[in-house]
N, C-alpha and C. Protein backbone atom coordinates (compact mmCIF):
# COMPACT_ATOMS: atom_id res chain seq x y z
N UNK A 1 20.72 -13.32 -21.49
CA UNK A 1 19.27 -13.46 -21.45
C UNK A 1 18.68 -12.84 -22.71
N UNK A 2 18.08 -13.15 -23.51
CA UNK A 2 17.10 -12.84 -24.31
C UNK A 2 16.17 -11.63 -23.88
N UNK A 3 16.00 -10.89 -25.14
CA UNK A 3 15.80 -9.32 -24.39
C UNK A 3 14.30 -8.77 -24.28
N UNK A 4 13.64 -10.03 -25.06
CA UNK A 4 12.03 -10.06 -24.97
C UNK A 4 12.04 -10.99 -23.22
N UNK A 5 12.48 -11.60 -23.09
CA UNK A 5 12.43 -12.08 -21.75
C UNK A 5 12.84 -10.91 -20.61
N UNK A 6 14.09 -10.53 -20.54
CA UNK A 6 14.44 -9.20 -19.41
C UNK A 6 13.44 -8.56 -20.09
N UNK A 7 12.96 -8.12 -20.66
CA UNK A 7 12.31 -6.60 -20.89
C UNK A 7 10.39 -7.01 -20.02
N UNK A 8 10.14 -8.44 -20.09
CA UNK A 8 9.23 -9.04 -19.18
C UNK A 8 9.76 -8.66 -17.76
N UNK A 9 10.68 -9.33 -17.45
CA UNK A 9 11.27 -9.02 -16.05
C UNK A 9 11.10 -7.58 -15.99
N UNK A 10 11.63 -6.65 -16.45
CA UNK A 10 11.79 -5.06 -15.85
C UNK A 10 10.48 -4.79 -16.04
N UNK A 11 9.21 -4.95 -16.88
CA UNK A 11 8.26 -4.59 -16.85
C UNK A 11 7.23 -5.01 -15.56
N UNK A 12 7.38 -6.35 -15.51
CA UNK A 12 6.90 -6.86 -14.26
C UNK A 12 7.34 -6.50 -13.01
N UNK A 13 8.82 -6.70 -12.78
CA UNK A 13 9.37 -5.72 -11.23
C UNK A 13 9.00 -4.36 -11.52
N UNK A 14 8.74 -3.54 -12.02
CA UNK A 14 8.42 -2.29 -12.37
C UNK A 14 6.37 -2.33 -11.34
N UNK A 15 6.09 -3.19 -12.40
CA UNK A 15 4.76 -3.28 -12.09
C UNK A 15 4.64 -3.66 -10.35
N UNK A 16 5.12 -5.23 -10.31
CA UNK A 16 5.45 -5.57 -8.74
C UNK A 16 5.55 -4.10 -7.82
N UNK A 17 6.48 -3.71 -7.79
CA UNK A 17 6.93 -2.28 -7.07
C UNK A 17 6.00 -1.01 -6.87
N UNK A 18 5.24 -1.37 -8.32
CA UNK A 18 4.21 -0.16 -7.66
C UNK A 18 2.92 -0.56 -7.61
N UNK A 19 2.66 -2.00 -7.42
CA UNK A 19 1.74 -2.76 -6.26
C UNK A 19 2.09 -2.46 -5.41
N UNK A 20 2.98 -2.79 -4.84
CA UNK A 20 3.50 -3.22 -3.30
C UNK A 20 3.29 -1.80 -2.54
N UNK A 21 3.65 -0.49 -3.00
CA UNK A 21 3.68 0.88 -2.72
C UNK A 21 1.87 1.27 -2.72
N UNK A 22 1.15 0.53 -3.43
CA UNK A 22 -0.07 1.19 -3.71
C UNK A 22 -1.01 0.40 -2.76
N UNK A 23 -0.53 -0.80 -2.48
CA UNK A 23 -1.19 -1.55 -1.54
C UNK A 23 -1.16 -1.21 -0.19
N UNK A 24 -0.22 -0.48 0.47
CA UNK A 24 0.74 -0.05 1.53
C UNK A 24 -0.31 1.55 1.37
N UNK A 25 -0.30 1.98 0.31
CA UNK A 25 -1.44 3.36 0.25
C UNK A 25 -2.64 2.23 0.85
N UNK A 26 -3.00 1.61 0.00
CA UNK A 26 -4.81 1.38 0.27
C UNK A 26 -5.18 0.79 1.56
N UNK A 27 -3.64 0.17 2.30
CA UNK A 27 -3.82 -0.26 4.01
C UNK A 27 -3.97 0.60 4.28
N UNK A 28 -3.53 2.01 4.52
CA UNK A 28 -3.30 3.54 5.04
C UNK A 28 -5.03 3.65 5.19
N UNK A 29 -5.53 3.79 3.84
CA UNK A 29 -7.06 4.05 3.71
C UNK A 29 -8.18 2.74 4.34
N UNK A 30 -7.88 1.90 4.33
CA UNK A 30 -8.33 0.80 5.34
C UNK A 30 -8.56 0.98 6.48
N UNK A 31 -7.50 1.58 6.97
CA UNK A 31 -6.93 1.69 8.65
C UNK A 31 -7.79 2.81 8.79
N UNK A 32 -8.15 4.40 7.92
CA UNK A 32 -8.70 5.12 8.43
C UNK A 32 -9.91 5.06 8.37
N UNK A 33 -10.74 3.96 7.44
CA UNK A 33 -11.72 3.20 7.24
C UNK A 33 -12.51 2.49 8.32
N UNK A 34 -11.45 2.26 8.91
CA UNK A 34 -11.38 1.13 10.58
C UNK A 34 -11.65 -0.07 9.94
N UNK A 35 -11.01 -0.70 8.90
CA UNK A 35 -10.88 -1.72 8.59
C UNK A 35 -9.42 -2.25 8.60
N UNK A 36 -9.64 -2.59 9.62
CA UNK A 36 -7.85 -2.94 10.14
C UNK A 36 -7.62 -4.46 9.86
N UNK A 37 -8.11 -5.43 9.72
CA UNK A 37 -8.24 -6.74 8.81
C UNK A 37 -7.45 -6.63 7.63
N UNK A 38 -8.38 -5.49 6.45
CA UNK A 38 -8.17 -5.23 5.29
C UNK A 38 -7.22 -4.72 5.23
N UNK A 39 -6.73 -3.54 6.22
CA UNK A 39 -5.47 -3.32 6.35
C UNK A 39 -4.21 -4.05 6.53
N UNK A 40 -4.67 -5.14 7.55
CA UNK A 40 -3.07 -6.34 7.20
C UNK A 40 -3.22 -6.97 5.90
N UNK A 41 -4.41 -7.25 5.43
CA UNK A 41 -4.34 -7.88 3.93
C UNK A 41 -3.48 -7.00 3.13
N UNK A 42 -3.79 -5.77 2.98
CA UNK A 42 -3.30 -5.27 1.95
C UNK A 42 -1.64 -5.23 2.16
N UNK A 43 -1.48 -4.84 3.17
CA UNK A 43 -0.10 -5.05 3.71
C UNK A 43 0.49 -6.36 3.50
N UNK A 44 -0.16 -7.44 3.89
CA UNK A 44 0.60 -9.03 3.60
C UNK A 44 0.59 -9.21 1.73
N UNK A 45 -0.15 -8.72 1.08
CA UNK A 45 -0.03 -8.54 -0.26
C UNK A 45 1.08 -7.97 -0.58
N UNK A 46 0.84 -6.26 -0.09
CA UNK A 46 2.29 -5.97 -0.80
C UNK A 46 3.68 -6.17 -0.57
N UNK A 47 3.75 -6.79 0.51
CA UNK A 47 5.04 -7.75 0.73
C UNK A 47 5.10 -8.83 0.20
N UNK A 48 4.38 -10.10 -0.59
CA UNK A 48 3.95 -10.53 -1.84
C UNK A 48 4.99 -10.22 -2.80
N UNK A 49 4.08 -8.67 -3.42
CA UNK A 49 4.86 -8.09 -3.93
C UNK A 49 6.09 -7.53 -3.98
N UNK A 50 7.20 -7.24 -3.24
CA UNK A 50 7.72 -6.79 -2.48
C UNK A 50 8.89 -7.97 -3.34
N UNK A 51 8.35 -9.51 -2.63
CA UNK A 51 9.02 -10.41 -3.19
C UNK A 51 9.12 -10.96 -4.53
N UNK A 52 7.95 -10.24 -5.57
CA UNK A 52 7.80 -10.95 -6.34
C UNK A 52 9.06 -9.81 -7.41
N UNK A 53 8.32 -8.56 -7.08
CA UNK A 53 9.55 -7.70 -7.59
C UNK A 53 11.19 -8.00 -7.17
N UNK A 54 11.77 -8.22 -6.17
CA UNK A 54 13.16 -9.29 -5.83
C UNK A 54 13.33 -10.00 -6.95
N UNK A 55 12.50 -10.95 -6.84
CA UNK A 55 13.04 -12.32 -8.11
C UNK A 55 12.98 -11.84 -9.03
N UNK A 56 12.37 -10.90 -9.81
CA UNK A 56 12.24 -10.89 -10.87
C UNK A 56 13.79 -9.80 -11.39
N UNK A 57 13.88 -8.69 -10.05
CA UNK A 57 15.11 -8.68 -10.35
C UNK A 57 16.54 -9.07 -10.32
N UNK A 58 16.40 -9.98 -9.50
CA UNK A 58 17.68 -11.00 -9.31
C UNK A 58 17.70 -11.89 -10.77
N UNK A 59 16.60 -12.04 -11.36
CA UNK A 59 16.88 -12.77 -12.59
C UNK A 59 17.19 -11.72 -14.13
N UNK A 60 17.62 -10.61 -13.63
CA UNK A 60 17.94 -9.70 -14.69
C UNK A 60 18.95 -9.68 -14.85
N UNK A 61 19.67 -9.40 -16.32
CA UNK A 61 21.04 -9.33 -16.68
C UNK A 61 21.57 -7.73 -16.32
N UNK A 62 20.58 -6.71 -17.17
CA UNK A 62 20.81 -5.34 -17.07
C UNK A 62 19.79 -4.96 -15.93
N UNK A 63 20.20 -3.87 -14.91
CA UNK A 63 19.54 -3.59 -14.14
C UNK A 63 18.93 -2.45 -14.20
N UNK A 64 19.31 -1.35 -15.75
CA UNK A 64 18.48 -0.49 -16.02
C UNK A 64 17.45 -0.55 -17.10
N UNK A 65 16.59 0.02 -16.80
CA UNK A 65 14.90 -0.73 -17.25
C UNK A 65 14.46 0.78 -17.48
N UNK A 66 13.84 1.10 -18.55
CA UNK A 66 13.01 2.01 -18.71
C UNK A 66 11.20 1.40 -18.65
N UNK A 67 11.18 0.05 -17.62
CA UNK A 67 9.69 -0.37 -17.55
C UNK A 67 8.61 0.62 -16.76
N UNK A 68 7.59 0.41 -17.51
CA UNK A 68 6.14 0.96 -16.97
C UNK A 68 5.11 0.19 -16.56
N UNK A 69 4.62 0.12 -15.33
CA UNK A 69 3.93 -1.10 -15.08
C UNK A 69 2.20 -0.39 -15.59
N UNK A 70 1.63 -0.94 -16.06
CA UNK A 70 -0.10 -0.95 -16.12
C UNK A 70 -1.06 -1.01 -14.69
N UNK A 71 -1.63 -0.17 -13.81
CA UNK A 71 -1.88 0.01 -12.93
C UNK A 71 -2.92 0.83 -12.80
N UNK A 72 -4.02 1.02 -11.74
CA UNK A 72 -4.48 2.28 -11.31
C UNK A 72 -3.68 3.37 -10.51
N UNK A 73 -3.69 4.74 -10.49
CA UNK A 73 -3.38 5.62 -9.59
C UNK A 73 -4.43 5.99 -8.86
N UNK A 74 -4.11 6.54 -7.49
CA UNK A 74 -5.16 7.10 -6.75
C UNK A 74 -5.29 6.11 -5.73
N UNK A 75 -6.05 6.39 -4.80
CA UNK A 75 -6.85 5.56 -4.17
C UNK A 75 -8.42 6.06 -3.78
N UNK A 76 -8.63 5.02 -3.46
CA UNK A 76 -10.59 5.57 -3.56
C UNK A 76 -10.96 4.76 -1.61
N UNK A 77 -12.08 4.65 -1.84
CA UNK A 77 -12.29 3.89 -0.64
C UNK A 77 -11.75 2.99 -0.70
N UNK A 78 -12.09 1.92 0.47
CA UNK A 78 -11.36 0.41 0.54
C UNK A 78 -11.82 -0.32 0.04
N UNK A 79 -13.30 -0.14 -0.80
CA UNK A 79 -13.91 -0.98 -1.57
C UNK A 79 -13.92 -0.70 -2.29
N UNK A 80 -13.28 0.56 -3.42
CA UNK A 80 -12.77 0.55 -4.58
C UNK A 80 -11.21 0.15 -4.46
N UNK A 81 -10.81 0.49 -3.54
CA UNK A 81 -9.16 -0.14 -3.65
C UNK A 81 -9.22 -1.41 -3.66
N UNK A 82 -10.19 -2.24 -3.05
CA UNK A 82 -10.19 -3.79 -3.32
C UNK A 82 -10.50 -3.81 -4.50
N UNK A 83 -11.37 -3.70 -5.34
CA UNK A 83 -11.63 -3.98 -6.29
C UNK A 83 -10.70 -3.54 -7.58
N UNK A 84 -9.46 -2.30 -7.06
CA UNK A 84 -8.22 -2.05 -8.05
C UNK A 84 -7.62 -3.30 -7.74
N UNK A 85 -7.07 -3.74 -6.53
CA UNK A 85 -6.76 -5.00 -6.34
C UNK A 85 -7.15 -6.31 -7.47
N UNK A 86 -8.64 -6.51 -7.30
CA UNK A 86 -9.32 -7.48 -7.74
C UNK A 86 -8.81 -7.30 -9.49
N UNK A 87 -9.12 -6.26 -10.09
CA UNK A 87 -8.87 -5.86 -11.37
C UNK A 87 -7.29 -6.12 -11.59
N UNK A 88 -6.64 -5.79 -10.84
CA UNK A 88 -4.99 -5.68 -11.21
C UNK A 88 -4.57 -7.54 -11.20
N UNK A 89 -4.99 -8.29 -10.12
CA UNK A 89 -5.01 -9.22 -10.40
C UNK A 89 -5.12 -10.06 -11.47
N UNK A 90 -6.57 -9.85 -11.90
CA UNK A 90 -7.19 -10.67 -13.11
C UNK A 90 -6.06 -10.50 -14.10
N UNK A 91 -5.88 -9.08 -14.47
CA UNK A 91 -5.08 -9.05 -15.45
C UNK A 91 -3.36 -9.57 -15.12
N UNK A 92 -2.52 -9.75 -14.08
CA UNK A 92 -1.86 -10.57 -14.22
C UNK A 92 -2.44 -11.81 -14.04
N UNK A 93 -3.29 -12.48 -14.10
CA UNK A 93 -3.83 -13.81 -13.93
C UNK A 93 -3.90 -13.88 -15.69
N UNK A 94 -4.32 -13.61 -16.25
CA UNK A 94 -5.54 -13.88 -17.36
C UNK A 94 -4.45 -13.04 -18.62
N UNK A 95 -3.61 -12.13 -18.37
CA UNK A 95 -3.05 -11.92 -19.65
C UNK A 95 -1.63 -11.78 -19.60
N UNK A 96 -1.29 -11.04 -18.11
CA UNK A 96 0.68 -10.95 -18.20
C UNK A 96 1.13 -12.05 -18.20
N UNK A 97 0.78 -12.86 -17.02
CA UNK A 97 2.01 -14.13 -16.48
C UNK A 97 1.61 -14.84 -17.30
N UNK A 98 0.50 -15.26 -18.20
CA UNK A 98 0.48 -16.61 -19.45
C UNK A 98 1.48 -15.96 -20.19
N UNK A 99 1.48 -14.91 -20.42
CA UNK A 99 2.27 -14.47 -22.24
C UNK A 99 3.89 -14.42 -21.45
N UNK A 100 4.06 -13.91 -20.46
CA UNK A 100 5.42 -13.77 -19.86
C UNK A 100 6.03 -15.38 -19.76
N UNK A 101 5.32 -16.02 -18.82
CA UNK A 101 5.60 -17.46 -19.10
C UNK A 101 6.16 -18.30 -20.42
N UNK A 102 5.03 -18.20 -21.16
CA UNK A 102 5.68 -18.97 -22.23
C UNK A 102 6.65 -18.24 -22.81
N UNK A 103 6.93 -17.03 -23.42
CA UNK A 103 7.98 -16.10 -23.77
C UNK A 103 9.30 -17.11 -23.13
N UNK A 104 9.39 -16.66 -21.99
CA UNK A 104 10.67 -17.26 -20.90
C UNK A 104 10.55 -18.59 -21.39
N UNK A 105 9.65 -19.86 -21.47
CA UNK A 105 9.64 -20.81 -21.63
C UNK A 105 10.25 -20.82 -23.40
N UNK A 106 9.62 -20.21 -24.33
CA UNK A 106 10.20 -20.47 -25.32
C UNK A 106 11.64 -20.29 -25.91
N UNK A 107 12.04 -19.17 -25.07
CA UNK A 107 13.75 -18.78 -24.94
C UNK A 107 14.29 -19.29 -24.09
N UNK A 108 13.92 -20.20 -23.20
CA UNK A 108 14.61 -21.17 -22.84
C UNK A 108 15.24 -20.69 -21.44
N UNK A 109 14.72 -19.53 -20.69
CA UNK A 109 14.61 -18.78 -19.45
C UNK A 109 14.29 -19.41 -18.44
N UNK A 110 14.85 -20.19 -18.15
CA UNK A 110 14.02 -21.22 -16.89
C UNK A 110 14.48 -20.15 -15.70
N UNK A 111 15.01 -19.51 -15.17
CA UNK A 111 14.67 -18.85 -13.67
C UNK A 111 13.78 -17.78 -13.94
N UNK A 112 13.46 -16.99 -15.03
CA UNK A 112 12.81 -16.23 -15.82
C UNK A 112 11.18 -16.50 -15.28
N UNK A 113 11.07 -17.92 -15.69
CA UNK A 113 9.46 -18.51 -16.30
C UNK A 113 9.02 -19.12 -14.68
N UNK A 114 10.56 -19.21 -13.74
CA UNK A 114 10.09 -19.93 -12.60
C UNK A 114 9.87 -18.70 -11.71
N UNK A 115 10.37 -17.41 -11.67
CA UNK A 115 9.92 -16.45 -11.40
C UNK A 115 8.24 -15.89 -11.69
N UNK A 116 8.11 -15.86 -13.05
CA UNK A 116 6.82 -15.71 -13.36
C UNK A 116 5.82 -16.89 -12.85
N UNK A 117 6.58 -18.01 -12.64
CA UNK A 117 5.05 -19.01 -12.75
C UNK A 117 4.69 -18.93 -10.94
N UNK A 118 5.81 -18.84 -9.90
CA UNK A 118 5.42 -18.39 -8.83
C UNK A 118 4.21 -17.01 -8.47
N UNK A 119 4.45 -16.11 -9.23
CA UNK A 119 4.20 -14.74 -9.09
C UNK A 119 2.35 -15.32 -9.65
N UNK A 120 2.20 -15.66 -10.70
CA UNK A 120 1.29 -16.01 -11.48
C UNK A 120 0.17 -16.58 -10.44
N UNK A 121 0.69 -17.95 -10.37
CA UNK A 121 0.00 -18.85 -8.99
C UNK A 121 -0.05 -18.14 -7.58
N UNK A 122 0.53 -17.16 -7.27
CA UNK A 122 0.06 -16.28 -5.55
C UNK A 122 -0.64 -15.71 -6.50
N UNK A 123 -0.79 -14.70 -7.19
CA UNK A 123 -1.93 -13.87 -7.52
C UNK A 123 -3.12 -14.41 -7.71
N UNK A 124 -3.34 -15.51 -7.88
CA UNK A 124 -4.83 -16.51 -7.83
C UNK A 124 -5.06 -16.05 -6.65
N UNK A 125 -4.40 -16.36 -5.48
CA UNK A 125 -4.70 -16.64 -4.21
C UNK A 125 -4.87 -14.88 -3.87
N UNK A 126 -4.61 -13.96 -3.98
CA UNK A 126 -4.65 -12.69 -3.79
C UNK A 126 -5.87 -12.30 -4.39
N UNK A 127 -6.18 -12.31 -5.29
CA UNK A 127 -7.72 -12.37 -6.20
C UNK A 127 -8.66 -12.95 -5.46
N UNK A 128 -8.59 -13.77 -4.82
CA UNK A 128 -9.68 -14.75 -4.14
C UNK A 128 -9.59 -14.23 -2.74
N UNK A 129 -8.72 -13.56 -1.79
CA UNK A 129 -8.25 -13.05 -0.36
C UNK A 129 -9.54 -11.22 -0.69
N UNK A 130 -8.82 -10.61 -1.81
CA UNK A 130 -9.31 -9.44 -2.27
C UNK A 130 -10.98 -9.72 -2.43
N UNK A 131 -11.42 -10.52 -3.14
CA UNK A 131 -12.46 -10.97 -3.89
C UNK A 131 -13.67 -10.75 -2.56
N UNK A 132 -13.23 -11.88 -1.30
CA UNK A 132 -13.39 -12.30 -0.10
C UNK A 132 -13.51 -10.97 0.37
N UNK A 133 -12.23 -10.46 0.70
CA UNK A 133 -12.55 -8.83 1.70
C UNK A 133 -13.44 -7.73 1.24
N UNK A 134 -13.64 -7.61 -0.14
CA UNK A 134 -14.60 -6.81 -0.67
C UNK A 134 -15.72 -6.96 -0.42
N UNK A 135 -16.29 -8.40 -0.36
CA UNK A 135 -17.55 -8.71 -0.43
C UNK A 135 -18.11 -8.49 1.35
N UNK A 136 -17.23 -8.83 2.25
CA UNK A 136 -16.55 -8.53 3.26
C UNK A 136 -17.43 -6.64 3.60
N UNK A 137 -16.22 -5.95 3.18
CA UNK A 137 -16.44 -4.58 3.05
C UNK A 137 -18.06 -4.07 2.92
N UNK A 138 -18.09 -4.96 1.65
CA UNK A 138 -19.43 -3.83 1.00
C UNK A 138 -20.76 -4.26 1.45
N UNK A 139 -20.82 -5.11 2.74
CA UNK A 139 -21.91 -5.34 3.96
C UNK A 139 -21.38 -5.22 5.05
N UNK A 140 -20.35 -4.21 5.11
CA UNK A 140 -20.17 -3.13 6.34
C UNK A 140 -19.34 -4.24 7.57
N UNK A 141 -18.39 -5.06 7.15
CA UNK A 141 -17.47 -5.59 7.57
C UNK A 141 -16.06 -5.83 7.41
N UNK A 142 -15.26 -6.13 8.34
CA UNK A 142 -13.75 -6.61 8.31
C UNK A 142 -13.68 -8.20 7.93
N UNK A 143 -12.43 -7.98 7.16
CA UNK A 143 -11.91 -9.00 6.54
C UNK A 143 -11.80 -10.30 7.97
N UNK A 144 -11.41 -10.94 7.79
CA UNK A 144 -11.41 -11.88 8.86
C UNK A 144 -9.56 -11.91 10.01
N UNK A 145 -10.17 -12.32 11.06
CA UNK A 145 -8.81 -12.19 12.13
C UNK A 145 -7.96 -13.57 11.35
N UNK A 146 -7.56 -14.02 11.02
CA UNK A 146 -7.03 -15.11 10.37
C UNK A 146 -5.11 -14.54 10.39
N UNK A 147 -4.11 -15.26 10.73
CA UNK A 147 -2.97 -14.82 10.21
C UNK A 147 -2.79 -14.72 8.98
N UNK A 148 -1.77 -14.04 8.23
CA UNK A 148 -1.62 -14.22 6.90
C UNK A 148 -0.21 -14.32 6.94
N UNK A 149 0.66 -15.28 6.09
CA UNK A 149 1.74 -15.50 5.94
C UNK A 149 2.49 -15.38 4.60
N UNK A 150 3.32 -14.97 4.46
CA UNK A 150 3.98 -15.25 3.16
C UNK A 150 5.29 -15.14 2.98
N UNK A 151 5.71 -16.53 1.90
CA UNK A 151 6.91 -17.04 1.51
C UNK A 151 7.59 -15.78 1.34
N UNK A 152 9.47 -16.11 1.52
CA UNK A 152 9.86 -14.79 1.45
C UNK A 152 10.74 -14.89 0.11
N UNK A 153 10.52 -16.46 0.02
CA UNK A 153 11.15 -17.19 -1.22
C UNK A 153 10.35 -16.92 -2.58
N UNK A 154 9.22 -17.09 -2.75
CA UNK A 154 8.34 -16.96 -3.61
C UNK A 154 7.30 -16.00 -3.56
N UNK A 155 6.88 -15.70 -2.33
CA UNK A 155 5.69 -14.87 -2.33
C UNK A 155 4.07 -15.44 -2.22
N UNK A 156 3.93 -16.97 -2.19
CA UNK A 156 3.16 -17.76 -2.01
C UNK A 156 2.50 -16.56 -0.16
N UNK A 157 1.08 -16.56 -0.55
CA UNK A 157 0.72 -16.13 0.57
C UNK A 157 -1.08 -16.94 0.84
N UNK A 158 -0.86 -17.14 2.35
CA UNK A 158 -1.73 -18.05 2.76
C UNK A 158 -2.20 -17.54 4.03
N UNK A 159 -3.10 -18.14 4.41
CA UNK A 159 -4.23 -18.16 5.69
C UNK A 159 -3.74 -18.97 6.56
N UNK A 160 -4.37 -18.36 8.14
CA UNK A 160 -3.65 -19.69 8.91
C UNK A 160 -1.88 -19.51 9.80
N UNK A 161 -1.68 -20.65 10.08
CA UNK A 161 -0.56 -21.06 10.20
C UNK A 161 0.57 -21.17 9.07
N UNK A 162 1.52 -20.99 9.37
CA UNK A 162 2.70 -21.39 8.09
C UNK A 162 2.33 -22.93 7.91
N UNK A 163 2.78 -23.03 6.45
CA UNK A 163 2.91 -24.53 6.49
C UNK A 163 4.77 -25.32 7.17
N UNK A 164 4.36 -26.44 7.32
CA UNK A 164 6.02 -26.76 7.22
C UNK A 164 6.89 -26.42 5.84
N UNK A 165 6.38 -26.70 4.76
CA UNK A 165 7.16 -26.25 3.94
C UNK A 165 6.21 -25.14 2.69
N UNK A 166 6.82 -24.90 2.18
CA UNK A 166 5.98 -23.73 1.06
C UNK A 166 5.12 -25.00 -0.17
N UNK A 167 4.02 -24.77 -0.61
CA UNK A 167 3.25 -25.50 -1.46
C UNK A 167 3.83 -25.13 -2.88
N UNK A 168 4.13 -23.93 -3.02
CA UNK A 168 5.21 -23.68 -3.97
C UNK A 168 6.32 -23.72 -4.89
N UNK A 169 7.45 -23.42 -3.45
CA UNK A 169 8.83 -23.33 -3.54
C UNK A 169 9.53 -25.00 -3.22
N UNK A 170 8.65 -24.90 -1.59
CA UNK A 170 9.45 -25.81 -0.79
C UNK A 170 9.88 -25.18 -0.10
N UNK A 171 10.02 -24.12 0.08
CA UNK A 171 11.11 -23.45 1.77
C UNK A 171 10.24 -23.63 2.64
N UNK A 172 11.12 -23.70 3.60
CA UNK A 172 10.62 -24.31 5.01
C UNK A 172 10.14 -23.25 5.81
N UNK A 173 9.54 -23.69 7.14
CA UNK A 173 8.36 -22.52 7.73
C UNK A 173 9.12 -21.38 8.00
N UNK A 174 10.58 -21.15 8.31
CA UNK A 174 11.10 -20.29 8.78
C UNK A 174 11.29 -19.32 7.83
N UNK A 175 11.27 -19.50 6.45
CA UNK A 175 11.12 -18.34 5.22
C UNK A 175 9.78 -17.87 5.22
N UNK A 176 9.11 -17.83 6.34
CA UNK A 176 7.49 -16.95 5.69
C UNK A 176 7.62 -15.92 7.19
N UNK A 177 7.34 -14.96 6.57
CA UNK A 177 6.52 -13.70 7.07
C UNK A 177 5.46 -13.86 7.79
N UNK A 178 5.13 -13.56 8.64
CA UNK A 178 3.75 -13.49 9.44
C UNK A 178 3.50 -11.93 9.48
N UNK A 179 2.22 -11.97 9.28
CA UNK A 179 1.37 -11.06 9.44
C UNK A 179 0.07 -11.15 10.44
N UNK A 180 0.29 -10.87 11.22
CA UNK A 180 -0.79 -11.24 12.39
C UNK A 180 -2.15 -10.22 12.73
């Protein structure tokens, strides 16, 4: 593998990993919030994450990484933790997964770039879930009773029912997570 490509991977599972841990904090603060909605959100996110960090290390050659992910520390209320959410998003939306993508794409990384372009496309949908519960929050409400599901293949996470197959991947309903 090309070492501008792994060094994407370890930076990103790096990053992934301490989403998934910080999201799992900001359910904690949800829950004592009594926003128990926001609390499975954040939870069905960082299992998201959870998966997105997996692929990215299953597609590594070396498995030691001196990566640092870009993040907030702390947690604040649940409507500043949404909005670390909302922020952490954008920026893998809008600056990691384009530059990681093509990188992998230009070295010729195809499980690399198919890793990233999954991870890339759920974080839309996490931005817009976050976006939703904040606005939610900050007129003194819970996120909505809705299931939340997510691929265990990709990390694709959705509202609702599972689909029959992932909009994604393609794995079938029995690879998603429920979060109820």
């Amino acid at each position: 593998m090309h070492p501008l490509t792994e060094a994407n991977l370890h930076n990103d599972c790096s990053g992934e990993s301490m989403a998934h841990m910080r999201y799992l904090i900001y359910a904690d603060q949800a829950e004592k919030e009594g926003f128990r909605q926001v609390a499975r959100l954040f939870r069905a996110i960082a299992f998201a994450g959870k998966v997105h960090a997996t692929n990215h290390f299953k597609r590594m050659d070396r498995k030691l990484s001196n990566a640092l992910g870009e993040a907030p520390f702390g947690s604040g209320t649940t409507s500043q933790n949404l909005q670390y959410g909302i922020d952490g998003e954008t920026f893998e939306i809008e600056e990691m997964y384009p530059v990681y993508r093509e990188v992998a794409k230009f070295q010729g990384e195809k499980a690399a770039w198919l890793s990233f372009y999954y991870a890339w496309n759920t974080e839309m949908i996490h931005k817009r879930m976050f976006e939703e519960a904040k606005q939610l929050v900050d007129s003194g409400k819970d996120w909505k009773e809705a299931k939340v599901h997510v691929c265990t293949v990709c990390g694709f996470t959705g509202e609702g029912e599972a689909p029959d197959r992932c909009p994604f991947c393609g794995a079938k309903r029995e690879a998603f997570k429920e979060f109820p």
